[in-house]
Protein backbone atom coordinates (compact mmCIF):
# COMPACT_ATOMS: atom_id res chain seq x y z
CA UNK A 1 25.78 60.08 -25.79
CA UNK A 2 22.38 60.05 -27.09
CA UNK A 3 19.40 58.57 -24.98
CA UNK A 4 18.81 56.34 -27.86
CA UNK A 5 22.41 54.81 -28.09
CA UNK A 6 22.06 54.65 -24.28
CA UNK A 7 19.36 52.48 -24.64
CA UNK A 8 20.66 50.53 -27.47
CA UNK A 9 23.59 49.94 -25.11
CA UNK A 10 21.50 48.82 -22.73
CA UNK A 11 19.20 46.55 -24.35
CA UNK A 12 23.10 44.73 -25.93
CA UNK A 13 23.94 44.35 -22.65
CA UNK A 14 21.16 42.46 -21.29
CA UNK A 15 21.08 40.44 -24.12
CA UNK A 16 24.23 39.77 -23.84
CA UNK A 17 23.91 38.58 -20.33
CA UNK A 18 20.74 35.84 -20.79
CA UNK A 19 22.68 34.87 -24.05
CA UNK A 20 25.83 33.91 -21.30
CA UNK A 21 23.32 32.54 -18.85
CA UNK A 22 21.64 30.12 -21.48
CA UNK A 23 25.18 28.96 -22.41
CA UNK A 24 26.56 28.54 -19.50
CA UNK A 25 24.07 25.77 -18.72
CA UNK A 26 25.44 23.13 -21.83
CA UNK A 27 28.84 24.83 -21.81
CA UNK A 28 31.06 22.59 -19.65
CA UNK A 29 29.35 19.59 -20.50
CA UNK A 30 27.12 17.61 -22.44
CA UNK A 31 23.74 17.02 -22.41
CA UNK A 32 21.15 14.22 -22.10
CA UNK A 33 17.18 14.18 -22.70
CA UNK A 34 14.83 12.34 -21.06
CA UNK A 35 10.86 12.36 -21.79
CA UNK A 36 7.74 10.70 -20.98
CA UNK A 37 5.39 9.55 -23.31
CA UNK A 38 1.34 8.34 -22.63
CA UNK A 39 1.42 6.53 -26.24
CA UNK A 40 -2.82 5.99 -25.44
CA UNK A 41 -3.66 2.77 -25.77
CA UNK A 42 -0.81 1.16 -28.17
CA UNK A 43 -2.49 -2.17 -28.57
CA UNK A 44 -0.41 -4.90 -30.90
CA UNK A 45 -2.23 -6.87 -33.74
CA UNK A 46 -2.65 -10.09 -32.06
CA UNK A 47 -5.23 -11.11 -30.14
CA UNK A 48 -4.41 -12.26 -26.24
CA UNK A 49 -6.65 -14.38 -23.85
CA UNK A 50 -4.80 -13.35 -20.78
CA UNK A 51 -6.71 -9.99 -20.42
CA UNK A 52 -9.17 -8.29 -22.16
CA UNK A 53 -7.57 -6.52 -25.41
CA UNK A 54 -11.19 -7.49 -27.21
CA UNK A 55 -12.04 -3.66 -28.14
CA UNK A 56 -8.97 -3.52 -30.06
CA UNK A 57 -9.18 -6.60 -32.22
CA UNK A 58 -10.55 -6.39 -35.71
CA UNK A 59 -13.99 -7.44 -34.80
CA UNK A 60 -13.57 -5.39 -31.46
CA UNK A 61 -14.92 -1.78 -30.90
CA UNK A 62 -12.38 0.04 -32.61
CA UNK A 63 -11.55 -2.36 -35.71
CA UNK A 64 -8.52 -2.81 -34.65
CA UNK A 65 -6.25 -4.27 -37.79
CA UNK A 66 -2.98 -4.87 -39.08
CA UNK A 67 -2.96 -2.01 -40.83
CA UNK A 68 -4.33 1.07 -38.45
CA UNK A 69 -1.44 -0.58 -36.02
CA UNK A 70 1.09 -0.45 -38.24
CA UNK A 71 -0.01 3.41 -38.54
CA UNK A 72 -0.16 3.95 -35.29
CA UNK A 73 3.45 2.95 -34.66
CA UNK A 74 4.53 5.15 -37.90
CA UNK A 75 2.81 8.02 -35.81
CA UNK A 76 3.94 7.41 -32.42
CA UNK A 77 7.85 7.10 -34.04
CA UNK A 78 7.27 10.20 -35.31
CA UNK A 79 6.16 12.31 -32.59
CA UNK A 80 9.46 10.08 -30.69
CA UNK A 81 12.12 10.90 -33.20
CA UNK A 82 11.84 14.74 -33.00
CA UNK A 83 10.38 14.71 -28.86
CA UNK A 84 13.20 16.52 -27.22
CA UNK A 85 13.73 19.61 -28.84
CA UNK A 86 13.40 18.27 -32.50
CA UNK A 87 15.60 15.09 -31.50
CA UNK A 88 14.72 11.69 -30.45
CA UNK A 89 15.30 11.36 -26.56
CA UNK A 90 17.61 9.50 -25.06
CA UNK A 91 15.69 7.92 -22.77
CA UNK A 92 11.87 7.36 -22.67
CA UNK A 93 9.17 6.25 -20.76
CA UNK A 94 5.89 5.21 -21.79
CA UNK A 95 2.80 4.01 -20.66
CA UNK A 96 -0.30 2.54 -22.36
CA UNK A 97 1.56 0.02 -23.98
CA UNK A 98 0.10 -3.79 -24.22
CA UNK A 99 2.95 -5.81 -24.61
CA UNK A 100 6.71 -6.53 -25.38
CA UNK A 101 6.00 -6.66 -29.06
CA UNK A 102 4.55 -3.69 -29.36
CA UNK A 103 7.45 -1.86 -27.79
CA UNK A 104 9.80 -4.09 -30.23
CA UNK A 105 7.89 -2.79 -32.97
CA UNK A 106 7.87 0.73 -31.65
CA UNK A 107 11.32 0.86 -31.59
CA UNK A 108 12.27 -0.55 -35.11
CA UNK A 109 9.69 1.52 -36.89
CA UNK A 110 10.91 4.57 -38.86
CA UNK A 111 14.08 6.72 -37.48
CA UNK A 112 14.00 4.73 -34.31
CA UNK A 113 15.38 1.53 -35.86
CA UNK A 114 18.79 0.41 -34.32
CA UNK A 115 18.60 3.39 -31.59
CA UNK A 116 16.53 1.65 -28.61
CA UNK A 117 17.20 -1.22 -25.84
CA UNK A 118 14.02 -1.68 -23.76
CA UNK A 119 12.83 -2.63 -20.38
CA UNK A 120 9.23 -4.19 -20.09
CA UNK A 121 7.26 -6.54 -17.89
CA UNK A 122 3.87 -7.80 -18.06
CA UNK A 123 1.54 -6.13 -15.58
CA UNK A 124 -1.58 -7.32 -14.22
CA UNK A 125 -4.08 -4.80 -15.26
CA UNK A 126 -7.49 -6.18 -16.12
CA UNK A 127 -6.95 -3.82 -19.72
CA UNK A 128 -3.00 -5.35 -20.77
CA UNK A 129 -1.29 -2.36 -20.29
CA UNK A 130 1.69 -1.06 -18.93
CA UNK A 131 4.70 1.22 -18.59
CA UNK A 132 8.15 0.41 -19.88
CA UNK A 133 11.49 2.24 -20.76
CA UNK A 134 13.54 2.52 -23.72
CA UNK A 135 17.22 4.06 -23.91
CA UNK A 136 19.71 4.69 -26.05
CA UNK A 137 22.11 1.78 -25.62
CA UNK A 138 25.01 3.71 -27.59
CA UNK A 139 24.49 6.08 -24.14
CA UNK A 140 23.44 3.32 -21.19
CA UNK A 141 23.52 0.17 -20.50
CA UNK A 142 21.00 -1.08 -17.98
CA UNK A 143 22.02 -2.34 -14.53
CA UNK A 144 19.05 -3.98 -12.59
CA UNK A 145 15.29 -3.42 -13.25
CA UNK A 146 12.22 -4.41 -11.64
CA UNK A 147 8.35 -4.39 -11.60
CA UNK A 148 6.85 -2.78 -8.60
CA UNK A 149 3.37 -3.91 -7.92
CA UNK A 150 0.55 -1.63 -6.43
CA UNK A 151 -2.01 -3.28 -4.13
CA UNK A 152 -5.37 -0.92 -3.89
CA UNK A 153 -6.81 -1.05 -0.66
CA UNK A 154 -10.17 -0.14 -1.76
CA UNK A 155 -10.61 -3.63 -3.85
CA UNK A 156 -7.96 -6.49 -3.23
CA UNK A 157 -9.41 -7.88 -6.31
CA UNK A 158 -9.01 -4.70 -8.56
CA UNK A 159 -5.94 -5.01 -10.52
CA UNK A 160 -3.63 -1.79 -12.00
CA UNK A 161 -0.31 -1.89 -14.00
CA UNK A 162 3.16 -2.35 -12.02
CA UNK A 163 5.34 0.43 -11.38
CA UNK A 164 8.79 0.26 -13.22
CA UNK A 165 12.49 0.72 -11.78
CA UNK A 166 15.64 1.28 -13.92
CA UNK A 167 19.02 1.51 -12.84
CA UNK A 168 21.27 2.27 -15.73
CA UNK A 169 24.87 3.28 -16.19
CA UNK A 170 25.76 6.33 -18.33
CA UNK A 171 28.45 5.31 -20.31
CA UNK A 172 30.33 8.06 -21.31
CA UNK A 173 30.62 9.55 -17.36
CA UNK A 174 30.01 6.35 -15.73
CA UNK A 175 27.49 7.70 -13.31
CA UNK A 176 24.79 5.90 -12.82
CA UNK A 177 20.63 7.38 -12.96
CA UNK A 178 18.07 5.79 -11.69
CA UNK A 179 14.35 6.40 -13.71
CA UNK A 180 10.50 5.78 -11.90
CA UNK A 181 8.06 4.93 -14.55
CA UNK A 182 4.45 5.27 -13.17
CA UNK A 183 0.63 5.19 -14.29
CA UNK A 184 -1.41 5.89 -11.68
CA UNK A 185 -5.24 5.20 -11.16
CA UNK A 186 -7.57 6.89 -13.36
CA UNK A 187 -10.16 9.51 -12.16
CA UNK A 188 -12.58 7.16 -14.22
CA UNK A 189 -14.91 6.91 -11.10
CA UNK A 190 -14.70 10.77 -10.12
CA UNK A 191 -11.44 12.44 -8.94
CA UNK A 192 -12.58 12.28 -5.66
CA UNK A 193 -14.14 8.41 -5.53
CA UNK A 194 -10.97 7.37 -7.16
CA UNK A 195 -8.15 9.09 -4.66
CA UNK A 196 -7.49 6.41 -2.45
CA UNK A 197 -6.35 3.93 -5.37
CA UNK A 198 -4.32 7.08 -6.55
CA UNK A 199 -2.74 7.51 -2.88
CA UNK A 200 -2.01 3.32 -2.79
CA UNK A 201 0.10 4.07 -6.25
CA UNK A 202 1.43 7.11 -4.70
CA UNK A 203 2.65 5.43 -1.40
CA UNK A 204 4.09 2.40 -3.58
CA UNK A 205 6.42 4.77 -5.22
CA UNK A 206 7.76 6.41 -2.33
CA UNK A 207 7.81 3.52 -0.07
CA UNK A 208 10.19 1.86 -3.05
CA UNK A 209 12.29 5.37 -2.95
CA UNK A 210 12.83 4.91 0.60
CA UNK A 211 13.68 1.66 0.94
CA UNK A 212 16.14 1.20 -2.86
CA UNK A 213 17.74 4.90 -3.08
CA UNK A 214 19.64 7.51 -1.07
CA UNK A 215 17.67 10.92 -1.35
CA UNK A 216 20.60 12.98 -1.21
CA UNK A 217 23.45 10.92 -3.14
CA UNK A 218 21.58 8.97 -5.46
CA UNK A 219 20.49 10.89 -9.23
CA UNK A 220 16.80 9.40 -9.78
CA UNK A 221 13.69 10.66 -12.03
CA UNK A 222 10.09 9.84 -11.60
CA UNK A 223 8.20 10.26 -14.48
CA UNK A 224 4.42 9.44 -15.20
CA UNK A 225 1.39 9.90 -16.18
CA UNK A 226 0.23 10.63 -12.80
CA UNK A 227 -3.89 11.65 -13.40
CA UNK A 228 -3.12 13.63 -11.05
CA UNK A 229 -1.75 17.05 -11.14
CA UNK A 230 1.32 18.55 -9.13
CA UNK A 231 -0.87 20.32 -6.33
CA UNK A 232 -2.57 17.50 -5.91
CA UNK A 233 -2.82 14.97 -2.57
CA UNK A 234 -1.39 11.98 -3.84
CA UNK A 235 1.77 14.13 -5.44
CA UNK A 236 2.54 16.56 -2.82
CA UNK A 237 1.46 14.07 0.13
CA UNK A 238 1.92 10.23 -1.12
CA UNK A 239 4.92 10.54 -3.77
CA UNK A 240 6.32 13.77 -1.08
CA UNK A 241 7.44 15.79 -3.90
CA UNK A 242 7.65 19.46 -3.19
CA UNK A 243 7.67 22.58 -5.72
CA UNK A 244 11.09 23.08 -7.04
CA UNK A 245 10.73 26.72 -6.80
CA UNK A 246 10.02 25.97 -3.10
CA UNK A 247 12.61 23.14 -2.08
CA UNK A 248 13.51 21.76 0.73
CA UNK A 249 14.34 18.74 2.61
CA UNK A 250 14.79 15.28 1.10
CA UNK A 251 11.98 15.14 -0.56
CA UNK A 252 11.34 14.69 -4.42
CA UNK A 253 11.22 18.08 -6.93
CA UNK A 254 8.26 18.88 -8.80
CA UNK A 255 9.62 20.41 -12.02
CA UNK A 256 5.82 21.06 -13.30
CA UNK A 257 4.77 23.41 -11.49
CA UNK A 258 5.83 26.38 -13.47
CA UNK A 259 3.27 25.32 -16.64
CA UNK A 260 -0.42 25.67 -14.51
CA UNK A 261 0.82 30.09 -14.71
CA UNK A 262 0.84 30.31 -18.34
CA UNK A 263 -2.35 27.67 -18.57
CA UNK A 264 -0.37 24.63 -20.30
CA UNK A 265 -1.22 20.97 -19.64
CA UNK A 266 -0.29 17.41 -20.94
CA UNK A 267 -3.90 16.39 -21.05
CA UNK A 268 -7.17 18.63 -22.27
CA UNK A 269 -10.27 17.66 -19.71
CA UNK A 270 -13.34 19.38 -20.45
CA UNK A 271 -11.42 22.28 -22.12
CA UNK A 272 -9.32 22.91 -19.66
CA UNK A 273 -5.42 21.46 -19.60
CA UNK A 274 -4.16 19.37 -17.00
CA UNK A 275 -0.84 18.80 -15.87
CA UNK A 276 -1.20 15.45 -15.32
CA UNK A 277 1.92 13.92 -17.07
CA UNK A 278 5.29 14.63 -14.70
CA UNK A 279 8.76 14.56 -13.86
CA UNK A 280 10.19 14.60 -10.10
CA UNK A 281 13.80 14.68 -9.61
CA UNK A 282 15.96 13.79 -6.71
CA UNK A 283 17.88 16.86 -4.96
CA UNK A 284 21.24 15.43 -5.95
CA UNK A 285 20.23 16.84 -9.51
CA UNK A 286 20.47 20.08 -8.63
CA UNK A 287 23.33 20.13 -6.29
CA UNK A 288 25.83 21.69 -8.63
CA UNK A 289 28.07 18.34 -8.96
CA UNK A 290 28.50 16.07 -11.89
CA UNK A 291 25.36 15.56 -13.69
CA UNK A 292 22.83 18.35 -13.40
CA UNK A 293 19.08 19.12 -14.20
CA UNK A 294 19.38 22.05 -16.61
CA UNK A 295 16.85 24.58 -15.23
CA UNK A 296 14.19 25.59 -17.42
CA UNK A 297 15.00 23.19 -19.40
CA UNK A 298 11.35 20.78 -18.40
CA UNK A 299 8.86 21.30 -21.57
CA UNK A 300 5.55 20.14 -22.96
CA UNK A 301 5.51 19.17 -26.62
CA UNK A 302 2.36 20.73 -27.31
CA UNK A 303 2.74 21.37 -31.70
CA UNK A 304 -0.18 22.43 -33.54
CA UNK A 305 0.51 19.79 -35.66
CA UNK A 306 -0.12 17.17 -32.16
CA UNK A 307 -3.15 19.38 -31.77
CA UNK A 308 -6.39 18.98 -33.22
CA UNK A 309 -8.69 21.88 -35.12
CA UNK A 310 -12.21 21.99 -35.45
CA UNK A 311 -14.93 20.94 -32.58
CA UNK A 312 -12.45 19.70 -30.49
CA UNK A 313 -9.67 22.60 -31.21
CA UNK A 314 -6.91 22.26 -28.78
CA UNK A 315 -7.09 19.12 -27.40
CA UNK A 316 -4.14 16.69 -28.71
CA UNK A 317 -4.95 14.81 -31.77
CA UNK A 318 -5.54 10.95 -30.50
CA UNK A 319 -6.20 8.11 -32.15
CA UNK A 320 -9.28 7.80 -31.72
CA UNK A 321 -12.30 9.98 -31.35
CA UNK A 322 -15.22 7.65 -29.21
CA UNK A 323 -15.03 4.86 -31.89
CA UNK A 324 -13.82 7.17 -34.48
CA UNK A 325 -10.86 6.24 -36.25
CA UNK A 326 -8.56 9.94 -35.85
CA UNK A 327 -5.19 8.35 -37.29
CA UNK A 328 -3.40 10.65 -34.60
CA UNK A 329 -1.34 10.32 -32.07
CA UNK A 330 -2.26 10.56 -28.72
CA UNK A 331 -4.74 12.13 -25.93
CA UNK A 332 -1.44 13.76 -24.00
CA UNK A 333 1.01 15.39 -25.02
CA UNK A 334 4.38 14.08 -24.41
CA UNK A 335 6.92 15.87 -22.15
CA UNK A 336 10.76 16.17 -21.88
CA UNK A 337 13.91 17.49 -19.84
CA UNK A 338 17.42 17.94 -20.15
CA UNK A 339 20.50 16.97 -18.02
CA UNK A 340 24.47 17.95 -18.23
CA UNK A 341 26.92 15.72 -17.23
């Protein structure tokens, strides 16, 4: 035998083997995909007096009309109807969202029409916005959901956007999954001035873990746009969620970590990308029984076509640029995961 047909051999054989492995994770079941979406600042076209939505109104700072939000829901279905792997997910969570119509309208734009059941409430943030979920109702049906309100101990009086719970039923296995939808604090002030309202979001969530779910039985992911990034206090120490490369206990799994190695981010600050957008996963996902995180499987959709060229090359194409009318998308990049069941 030749040294090259001994390599050839070789190199077949290892191929062969990480062709098995990748298989082997979607083989004996089917899959799901979940993502997370910051949709920046999806604003509707009418104008509230119940908080202050006056920069996007068509007088307002951006010139905010009928027509750029009818364009920005045409982009955002876009970038949703070919998220996970060129597919629309099956369940998403978004934040930066003003209101109940403009989720409604989200999810009858384009190729999302007739796919989507939602899950919204009003929050109290000064700015209208909050998080919500949407989910393939073909796939789930939705058991219980509620608003969890942060308090931030630095200013009784400041107000953020609720936390969101959703306990839904998988249809097809009849398992139920539980999804987390956060925003946390911005870094607006400075990272470090800003923290403690970070750590008050960060203790909501767990406390709400502790107290609703089972750490070890029950199949629940957190998802967010955290402004925070994995390594960070009010991740590893308020939310408790560990490395998943480094698990242990009952606390939650980072599956992020993985992306600061190869420099990839959800969010460009300053040049550099941050991971601030996240999913956590409780232990039960990776157990080896019914339905399962597929490993590897986390991912940042990062296109060039979501990215923008020129001055700003590599940060994500957003809507707007200052007061700059962009017609993009948005300032993070969305990310996904898959599950078997």
């Amino acid at each position: 035998m030749t040294r090259y047909t001994l390599h050839l051999l070789l190199f077949l054989v290892v191929l062969s083997a990480a062709t098995c492995r990748n298989k082997s994770n979607v083989s004996n079941g089917k899959v799901l995909s979940i993502a997370f979406y910051n949709i920046d600042n999806l604003y509707d076209d009418v104008d509230d007096t119940d908080h202050d939505d006056q920069d996007f109104t068509p007088n307002g700072q951006y010139q905010w009309t009928s027509d750029r939000y009818h364009q920005k829901l045409d982009n955002m279905a876009k970038v949703i109807a070919q998220l996970a792997n060129g597919k629309a997910p099956d369940v998403l969570g978004v934040c930066e969202l003003e209101s109940a119509k403009a989720l409604e309208d989200l999810i009858n734009t384009g190729d999302l029409k007739g796919q989507y059941g939602m899950v919204h409430y009003d929050s109290p943030d000064e700015r209208g916005v909050d998080v919500a979920l949407i989910y393939k109702t073909r796939k789930f049906k939705v058991l219980s959901s509620e608003k969890v309100p942060v308090v931030l101990t630095k200013d009784l009086n400041d107000r953020t956007r609720d936390q969101l719970f959703v306990k839904a039923l998988l249809i097809a296995s009849n398992d139920t999954i539980c999804f987390y939808v956060c925003h946390f604090p911005s870094r607006r002030e400075g990272k470090d001035e800003s923290e403690i309202n970070r750590m008050d979001a960060a203790k909501t969530c767990r406390n709400f873990i502790n107290s609703h779910l089972n750490m070890v039985n029950d199949h629940l992911i957190v998802m967010g746009d955290f402004n925070d990034e994995p390594w960070d206090k009010s991740i590893k120490e308020g939310v408790m969620a560990n490395n998943i490369n480094q698990k242990g206990g009952a606390n939650l799994l980072n599956l992020m970590w993985d992306f600061k190695s190869v420099g990839r981010g959800s969010y460009n600050f300053k040049g550099q990308m941050n991971c601030l957008d996240q999913f956590m996963i409780t232990p039960s996902l990776i157990d080896g029984k019914k339905i399962e995180y597929i490993k590897k499987s986390v991912n940042i959709l990062d296109a060039n076509w979501l990215t923008q060229t020129g001055k700003y090359e590599g940060f994500p194409l957003r809507t707007f640029g200052g007061n700059k009318w962009l017609n993009g998308y948005s300032d993070h990049y969305p990310i996904y995961l898959e599950l078997q069941y």
